[in-house]
N, C-alpha and C. Protein backbone atom coordinates (compact mmCIF):
# COMPACT_ATOMS: atom_id res chain seq x y z
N UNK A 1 -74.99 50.97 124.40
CA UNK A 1 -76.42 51.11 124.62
C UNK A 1 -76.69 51.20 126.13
N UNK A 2 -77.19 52.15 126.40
CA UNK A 2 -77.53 52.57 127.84
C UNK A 2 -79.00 51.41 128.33
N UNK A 3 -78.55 50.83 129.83
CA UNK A 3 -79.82 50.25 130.27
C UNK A 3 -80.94 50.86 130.77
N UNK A 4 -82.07 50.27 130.63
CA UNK A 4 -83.53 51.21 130.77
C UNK A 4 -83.51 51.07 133.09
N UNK A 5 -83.87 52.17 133.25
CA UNK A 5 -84.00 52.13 134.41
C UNK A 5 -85.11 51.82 134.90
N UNK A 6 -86.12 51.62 134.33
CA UNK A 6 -87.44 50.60 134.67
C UNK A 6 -87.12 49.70 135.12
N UNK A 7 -87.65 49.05 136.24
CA UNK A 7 -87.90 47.90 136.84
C UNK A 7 -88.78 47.02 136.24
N UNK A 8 -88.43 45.41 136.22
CA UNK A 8 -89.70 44.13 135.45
C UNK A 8 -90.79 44.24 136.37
N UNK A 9 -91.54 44.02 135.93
CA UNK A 9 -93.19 43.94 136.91
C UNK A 9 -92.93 42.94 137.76
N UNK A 10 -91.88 41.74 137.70
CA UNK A 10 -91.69 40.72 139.06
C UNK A 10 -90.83 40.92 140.11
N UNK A 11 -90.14 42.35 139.92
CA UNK A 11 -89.11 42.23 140.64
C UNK A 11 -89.79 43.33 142.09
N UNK A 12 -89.94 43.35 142.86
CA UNK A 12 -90.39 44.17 143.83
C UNK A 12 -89.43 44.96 144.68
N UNK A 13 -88.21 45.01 144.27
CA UNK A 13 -87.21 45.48 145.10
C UNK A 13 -87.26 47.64 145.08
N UNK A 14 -86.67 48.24 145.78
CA UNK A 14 -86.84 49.36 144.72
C UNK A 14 -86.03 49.65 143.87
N UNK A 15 -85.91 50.13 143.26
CA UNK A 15 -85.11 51.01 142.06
C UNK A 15 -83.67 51.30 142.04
N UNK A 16 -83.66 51.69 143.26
CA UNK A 16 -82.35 52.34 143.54
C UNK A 16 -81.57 52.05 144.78
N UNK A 17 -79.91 51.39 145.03
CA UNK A 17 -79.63 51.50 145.67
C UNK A 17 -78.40 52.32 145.86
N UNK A 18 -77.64 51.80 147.38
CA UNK A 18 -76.37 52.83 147.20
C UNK A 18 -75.35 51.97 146.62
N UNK A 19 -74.56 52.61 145.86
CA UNK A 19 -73.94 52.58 144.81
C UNK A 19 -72.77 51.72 146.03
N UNK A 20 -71.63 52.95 146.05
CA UNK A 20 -70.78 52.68 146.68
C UNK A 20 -70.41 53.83 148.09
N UNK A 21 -69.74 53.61 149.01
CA UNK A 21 -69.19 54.04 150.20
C UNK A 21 -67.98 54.09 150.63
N UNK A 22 -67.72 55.28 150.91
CA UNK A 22 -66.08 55.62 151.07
C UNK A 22 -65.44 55.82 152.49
N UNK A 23 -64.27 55.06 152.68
CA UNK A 23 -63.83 55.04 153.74
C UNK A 23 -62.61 55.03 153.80
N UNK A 24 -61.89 56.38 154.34
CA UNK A 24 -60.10 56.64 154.37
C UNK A 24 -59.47 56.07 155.73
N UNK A 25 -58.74 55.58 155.49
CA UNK A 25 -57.92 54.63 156.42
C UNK A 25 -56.12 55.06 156.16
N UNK A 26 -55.48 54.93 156.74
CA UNK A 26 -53.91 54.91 156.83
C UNK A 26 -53.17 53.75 156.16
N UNK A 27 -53.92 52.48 156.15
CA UNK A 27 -53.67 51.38 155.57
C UNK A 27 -54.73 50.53 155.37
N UNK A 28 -54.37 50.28 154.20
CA UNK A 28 -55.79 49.91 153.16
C UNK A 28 -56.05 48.17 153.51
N UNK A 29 -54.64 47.35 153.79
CA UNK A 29 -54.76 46.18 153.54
C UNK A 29 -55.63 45.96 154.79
N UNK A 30 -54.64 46.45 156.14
CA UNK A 30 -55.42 46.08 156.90
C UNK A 30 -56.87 46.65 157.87
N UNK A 31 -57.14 47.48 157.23
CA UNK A 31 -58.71 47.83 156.54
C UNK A 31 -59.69 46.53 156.03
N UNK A 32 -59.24 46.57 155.29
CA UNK A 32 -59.69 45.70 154.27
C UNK A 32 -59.87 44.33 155.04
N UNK A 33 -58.88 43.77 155.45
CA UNK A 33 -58.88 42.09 156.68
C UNK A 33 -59.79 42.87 157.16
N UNK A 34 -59.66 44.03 157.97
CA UNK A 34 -61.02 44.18 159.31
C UNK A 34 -62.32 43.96 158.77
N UNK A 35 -62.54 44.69 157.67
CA UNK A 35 -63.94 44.75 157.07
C UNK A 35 -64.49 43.53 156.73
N UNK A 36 -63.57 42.67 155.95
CA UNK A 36 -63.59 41.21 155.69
C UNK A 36 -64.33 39.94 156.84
N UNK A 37 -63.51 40.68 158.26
CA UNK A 37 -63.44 39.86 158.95
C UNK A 37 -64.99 40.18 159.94
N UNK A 38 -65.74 41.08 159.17
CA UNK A 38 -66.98 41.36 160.53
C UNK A 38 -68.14 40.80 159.66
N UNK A 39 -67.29 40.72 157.82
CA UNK A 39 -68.95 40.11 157.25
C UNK A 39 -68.60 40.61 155.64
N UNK A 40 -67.61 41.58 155.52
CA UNK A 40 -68.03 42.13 153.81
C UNK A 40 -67.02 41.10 153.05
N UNK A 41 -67.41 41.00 152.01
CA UNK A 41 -66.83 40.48 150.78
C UNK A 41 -66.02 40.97 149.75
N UNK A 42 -64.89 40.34 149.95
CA UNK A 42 -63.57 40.92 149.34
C UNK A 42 -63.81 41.03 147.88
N UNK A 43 -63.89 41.74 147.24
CA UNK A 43 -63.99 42.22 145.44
C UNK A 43 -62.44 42.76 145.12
N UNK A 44 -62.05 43.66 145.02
CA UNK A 44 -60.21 44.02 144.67
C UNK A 44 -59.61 44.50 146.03
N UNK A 45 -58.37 43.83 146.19
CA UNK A 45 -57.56 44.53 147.37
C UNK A 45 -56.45 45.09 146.54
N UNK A 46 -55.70 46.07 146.38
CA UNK A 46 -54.36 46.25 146.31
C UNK A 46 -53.85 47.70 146.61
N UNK A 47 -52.66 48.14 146.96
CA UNK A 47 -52.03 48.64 148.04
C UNK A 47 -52.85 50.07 148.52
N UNK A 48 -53.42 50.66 147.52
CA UNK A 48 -53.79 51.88 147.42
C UNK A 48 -55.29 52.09 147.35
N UNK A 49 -55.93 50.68 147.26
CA UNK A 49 -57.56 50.71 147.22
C UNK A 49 -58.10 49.46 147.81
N UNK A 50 -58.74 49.25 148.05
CA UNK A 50 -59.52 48.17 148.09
C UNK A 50 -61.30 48.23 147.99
N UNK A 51 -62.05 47.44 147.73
CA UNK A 51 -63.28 47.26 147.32
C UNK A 51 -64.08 45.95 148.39
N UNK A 52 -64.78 46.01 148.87
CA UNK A 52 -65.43 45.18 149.67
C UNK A 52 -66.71 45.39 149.27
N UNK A 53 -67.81 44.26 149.48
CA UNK A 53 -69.11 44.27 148.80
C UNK A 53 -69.89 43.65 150.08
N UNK A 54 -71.07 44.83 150.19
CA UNK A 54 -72.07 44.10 151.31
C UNK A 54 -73.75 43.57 150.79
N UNK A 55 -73.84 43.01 151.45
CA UNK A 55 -75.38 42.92 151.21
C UNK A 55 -76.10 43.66 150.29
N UNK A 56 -77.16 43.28 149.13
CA UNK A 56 -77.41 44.42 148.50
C UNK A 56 -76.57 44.76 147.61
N UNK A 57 -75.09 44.32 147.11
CA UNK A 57 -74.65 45.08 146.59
C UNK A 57 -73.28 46.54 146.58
N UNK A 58 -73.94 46.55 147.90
CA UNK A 58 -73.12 48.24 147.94
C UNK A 58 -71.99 47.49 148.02
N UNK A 59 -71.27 48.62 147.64
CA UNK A 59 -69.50 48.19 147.88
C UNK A 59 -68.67 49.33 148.61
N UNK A 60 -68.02 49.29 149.68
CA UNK A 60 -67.10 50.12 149.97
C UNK A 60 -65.67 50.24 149.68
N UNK A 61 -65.69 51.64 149.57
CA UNK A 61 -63.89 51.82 148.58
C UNK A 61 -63.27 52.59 149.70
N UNK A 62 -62.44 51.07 150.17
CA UNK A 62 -61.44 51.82 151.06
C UNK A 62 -59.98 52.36 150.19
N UNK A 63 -59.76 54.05 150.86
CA UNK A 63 -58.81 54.73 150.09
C UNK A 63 -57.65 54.99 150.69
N UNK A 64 -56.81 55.49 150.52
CA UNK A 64 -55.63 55.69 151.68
C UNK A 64 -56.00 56.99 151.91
N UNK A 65 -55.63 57.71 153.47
CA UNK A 65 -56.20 58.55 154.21
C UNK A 65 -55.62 59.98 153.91
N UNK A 66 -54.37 60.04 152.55
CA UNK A 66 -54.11 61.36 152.36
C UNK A 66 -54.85 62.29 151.77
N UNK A 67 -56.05 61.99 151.28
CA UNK A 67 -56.93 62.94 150.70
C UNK A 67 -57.99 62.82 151.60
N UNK A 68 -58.54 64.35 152.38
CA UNK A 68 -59.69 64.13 152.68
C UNK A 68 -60.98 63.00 152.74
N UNK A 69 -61.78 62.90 153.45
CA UNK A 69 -61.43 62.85 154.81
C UNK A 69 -61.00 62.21 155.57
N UNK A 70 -60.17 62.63 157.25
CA UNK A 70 -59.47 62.26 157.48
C UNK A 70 -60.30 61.13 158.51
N UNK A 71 -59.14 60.12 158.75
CA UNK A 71 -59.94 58.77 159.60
C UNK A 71 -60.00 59.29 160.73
N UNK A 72 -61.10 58.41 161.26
CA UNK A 72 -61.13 58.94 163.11
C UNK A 72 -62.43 59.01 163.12
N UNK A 73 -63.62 58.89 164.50
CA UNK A 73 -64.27 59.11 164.84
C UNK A 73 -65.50 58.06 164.46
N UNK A 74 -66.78 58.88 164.58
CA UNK A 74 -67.98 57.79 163.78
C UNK A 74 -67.55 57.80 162.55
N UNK A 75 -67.63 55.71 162.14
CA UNK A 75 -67.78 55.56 160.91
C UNK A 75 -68.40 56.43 159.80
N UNK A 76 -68.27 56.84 158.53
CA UNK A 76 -68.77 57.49 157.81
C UNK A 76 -70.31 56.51 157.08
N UNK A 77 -70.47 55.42 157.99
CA UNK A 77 -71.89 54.72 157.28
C UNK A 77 -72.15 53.61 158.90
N UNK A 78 -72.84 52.86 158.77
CA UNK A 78 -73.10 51.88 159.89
C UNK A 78 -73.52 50.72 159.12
N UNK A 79 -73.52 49.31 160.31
CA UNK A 79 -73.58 48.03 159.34
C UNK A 79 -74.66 47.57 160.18
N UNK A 80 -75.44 46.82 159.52
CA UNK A 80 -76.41 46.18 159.74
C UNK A 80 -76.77 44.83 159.75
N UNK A 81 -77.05 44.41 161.00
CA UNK A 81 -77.10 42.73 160.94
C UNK A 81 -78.81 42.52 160.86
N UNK A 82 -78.70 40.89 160.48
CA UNK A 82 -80.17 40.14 160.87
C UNK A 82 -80.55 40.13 162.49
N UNK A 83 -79.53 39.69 163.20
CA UNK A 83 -79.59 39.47 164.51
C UNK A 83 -78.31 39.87 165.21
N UNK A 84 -78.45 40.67 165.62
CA UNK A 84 -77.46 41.68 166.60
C UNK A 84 -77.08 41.17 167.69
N UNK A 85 -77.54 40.23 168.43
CA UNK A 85 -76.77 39.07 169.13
C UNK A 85 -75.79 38.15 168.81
N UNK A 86 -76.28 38.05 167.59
CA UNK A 86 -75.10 36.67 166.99
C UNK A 86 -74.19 37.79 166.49
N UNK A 87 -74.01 38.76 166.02
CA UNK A 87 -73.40 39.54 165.39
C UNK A 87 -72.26 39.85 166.37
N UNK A 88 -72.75 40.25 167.63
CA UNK A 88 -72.19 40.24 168.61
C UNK A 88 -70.94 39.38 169.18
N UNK A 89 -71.90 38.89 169.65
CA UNK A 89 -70.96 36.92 169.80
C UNK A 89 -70.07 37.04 169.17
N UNK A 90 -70.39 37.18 168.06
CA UNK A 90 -69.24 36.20 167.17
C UNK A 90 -67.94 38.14 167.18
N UNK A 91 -68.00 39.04 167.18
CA UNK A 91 -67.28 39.57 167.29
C UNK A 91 -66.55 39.67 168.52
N UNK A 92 -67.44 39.37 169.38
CA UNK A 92 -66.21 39.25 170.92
C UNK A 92 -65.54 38.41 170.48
N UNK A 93 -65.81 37.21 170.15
CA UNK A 93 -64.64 35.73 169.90
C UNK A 93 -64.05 35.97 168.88
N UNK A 94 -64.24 36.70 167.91
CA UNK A 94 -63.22 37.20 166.92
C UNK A 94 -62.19 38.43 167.03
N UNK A 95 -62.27 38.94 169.11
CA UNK A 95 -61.67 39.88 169.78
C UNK A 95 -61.80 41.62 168.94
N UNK A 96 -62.90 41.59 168.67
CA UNK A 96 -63.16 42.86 168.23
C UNK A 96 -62.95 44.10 169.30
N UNK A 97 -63.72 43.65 170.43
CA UNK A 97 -64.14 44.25 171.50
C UNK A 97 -65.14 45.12 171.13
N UNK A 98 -66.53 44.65 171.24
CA UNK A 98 -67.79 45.70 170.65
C UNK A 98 -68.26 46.37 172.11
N UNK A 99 -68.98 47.54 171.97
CA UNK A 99 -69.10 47.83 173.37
C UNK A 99 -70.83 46.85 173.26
N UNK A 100 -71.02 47.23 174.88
CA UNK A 100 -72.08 46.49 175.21
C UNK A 100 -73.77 47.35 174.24
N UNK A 101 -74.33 46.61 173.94
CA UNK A 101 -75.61 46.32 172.82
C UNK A 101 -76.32 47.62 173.97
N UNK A 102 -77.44 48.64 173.19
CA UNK A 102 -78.04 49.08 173.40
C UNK A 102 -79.35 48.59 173.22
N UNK A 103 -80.14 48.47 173.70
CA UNK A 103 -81.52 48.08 173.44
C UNK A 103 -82.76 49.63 172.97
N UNK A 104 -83.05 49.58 171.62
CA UNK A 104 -83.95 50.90 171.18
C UNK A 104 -85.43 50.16 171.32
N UNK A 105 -86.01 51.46 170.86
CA UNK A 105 -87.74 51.71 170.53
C UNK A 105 -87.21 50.84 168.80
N UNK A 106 -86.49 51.23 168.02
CA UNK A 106 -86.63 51.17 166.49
C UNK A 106 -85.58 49.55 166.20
N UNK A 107 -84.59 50.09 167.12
CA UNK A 107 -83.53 48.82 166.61
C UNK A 107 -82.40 48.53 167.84
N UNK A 108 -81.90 47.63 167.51
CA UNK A 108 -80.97 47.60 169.15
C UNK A 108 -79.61 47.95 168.19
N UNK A 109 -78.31 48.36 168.93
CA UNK A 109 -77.46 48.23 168.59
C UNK A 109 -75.97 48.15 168.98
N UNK A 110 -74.80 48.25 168.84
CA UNK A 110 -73.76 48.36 169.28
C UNK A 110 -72.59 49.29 168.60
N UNK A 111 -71.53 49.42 169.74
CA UNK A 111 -70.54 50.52 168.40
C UNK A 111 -69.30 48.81 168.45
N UNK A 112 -68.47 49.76 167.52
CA UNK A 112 -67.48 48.36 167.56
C UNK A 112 -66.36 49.36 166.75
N UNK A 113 -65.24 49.39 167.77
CA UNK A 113 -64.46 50.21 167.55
C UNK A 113 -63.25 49.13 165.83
N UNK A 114 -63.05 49.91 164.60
CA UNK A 114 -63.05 49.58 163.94
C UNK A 114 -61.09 49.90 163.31
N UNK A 115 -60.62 49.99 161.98
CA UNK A 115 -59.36 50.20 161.62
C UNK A 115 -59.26 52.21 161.83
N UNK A 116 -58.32 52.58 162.07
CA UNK A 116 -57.95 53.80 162.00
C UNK A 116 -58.21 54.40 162.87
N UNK A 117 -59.05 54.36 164.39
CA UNK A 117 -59.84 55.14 165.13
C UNK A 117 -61.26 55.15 164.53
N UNK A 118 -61.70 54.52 163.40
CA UNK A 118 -63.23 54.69 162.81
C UNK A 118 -64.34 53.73 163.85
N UNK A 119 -65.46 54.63 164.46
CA UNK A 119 -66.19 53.29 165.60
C UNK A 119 -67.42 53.58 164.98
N UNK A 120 -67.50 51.98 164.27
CA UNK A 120 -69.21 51.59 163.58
C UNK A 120 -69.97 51.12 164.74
N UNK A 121 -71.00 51.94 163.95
CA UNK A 121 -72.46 51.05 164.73
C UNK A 121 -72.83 50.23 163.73
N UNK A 122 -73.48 49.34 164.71
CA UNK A 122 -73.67 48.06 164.14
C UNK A 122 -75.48 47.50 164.61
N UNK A 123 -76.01 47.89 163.75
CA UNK A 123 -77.71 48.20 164.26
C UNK A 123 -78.12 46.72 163.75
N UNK A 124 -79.41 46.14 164.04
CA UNK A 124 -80.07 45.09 164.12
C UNK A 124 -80.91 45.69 162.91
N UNK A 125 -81.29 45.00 162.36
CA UNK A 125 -82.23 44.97 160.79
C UNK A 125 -83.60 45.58 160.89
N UNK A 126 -83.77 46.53 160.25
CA UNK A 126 -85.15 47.09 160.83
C UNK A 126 -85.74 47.36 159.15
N UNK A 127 -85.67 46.39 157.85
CA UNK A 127 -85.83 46.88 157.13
C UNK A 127 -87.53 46.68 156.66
N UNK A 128 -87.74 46.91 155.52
CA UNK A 128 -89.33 47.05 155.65
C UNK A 128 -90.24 45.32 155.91
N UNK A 129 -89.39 44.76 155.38
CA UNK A 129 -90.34 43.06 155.01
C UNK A 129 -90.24 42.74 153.79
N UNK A 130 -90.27 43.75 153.05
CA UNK A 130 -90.50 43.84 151.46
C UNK A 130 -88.88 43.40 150.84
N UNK A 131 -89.46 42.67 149.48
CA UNK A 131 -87.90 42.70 148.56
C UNK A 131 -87.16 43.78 148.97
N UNK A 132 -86.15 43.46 148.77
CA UNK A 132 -84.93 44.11 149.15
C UNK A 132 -83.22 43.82 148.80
């Protein structure tokens, strides 16, 4: 039996989020520690996949890097903190090496060079107020 995609009248969140997010790496495990180690939540690791779960839900499926596309460059998504200072912090002392915080009009942020050559930004929370 298929679930109704209506929302309850108490729930105020919207409707729809992102599912999941894909990210090819050369090696999955230690992928997987990195991602672990900046904030996501370990769901399945093993040799050829792994699954990490963020906020919300979403989950990213790290894959091994022989199938399209290839690792390197800007992350294929960006992560989002409450407070982009502490986020910070705590990644210098966890020797990430993030570059230094940009200050925006919309959001502040940083890159933070990540597994494979992949460099996330890492933006400060700009979401509406509303459930979420």
């Amino acid at each position: 039996m298929a679930r109704s995609t209506g929302t309850h009248r108490s729930d105020k969140r919207p409707p729809v989020a992102v599912g999941h997010v894909r990210l090819a790496v050369k090696d999955v495990g230690a992928a997987a520690r990195w991602l672990e180690t900046v904030g996501l939540r370990p769901i399945v690791t093993m040799d050829e996949l792994a699954v990490l779960e963020l906020r919300g839900g979403t989950h990213v499926v790290v894959r091994n890097a022989a199938a399209p596309p290839q690792p390197g460059g800007p992350a294929p998504f960006d992560l989002m903190v409450d407070d982009v200072d502490a986020a910070y912090r705590d990644y210098a002392e966890k020797g990430l090496k993030p570059a230094p915080i940009r200050r925006g009009r919309i959001h502040d942020s940083f890159e933070l060079p990540g597994p494979d050559g992949w460099t996330f930004t890492v933006n400060s929370s700009h979401a509406s107020g509303k459930p979420i």
